[in-house]
Protein backbone atom coordinates (compact mmCIF):
# COMPACT_ATOMS: atom_id res chain seq x y z
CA UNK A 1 31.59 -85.06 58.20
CA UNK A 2 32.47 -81.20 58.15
CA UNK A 3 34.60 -80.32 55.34
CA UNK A 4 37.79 -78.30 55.61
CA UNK A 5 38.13 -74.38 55.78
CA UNK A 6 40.65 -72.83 54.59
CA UNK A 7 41.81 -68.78 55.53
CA UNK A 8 44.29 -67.27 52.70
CA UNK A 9 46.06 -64.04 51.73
CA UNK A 10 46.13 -62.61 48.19
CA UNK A 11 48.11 -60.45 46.65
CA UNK A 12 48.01 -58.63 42.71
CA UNK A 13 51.81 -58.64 40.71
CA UNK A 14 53.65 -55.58 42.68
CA UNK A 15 52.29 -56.83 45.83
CA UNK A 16 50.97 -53.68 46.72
CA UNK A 17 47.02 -54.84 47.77
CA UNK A 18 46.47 -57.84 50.44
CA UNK A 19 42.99 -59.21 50.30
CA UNK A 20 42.13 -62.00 52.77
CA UNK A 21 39.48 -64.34 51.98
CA UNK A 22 38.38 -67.69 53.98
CA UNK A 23 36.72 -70.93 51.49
CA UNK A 24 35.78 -74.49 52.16
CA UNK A 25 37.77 -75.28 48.62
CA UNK A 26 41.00 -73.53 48.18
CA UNK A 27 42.03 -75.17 45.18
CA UNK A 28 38.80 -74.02 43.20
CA UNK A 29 38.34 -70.48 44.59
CA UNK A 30 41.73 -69.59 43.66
CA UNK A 31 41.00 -70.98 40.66
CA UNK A 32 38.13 -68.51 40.27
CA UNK A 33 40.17 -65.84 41.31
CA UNK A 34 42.92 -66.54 38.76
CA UNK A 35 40.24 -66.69 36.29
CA UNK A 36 38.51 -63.49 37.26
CA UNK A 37 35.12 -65.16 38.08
CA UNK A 38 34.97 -63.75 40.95
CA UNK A 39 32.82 -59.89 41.04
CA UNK A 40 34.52 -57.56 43.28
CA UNK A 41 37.45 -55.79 45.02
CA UNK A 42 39.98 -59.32 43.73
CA UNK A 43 38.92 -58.75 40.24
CA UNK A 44 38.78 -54.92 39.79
CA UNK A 45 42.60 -54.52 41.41
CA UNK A 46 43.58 -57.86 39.85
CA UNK A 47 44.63 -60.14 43.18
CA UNK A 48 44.82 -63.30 41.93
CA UNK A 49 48.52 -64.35 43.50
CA UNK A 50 47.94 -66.61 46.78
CA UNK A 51 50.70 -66.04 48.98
CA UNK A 52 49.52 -67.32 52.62
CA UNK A 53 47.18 -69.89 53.75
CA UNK A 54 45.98 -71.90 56.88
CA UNK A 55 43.72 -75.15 57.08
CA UNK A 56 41.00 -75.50 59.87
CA UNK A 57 38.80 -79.02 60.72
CA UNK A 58 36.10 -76.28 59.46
CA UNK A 59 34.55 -73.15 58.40
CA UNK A 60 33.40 -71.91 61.33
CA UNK A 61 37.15 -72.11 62.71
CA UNK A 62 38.33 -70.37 59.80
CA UNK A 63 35.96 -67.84 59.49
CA UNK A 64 36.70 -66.92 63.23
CA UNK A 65 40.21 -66.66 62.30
CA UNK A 66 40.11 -64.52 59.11
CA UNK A 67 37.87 -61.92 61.08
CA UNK A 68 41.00 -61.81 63.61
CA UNK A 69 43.14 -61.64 60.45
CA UNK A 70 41.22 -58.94 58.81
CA UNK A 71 41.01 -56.97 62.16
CA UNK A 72 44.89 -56.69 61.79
CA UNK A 73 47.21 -54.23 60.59
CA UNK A 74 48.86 -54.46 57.43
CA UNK A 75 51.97 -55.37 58.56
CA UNK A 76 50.47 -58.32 60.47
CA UNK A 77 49.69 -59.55 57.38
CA UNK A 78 53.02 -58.88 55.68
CA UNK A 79 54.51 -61.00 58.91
CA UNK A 80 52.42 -63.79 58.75
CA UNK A 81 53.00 -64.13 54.99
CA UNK A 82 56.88 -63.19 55.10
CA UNK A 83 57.18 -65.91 58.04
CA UNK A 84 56.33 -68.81 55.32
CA UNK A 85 57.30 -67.24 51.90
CA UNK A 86 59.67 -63.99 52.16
CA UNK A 87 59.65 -63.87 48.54
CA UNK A 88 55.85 -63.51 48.15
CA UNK A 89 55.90 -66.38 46.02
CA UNK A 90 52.50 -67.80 44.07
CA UNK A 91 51.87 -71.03 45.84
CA UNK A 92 48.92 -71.84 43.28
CA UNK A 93 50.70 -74.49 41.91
CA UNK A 94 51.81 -76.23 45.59
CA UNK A 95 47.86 -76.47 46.53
């Protein structure tokens, strides 16, 4: 059995940087963002705040859909987040 993917949106404090990321365990790699364990752009401009996510039957379904993600503008991403949590809220703790 395939497990789940999982495409999400992060965000640092001021929500000024959107980084968009795709896993196979959401819980856990936030968790390592949170935690800084991750190397990279996440932990250099501290995004650690999950603010938009979607849930696929796999990985290969969300990895095709983060590339479409990623291939939008910023203010596609600002939409898709705003149309589930206008108030950029962490949902870290709703996971």
């Amino acid at each position: 059995m395939e497990k789940e993917g999982y495409v999400y949106l992060l965000t640092n404090k001021m929500n000024t940087v959107i980084y968009t990321g795709v896993t196979n365990n959401l819980e856990k790699r936030i968790y390592e963002h949170k935690e800084k364990l991750v190397e990279g752009f996440t932990k250099k401009y501290k995004v650690d705040k999950i603010v938009y996510y979607e849930v696929f039957d796999g990985i290969e379904e969300a990895i095709v859909r983060e590339k479409q993600i990623k291939a939008g503008s910023r203010k596609k991403k600002i939409g898709l987040i705003t149309s589930s949590n206008p108030d950029f809220k962490d949902l870290y703790y709703q996971l």
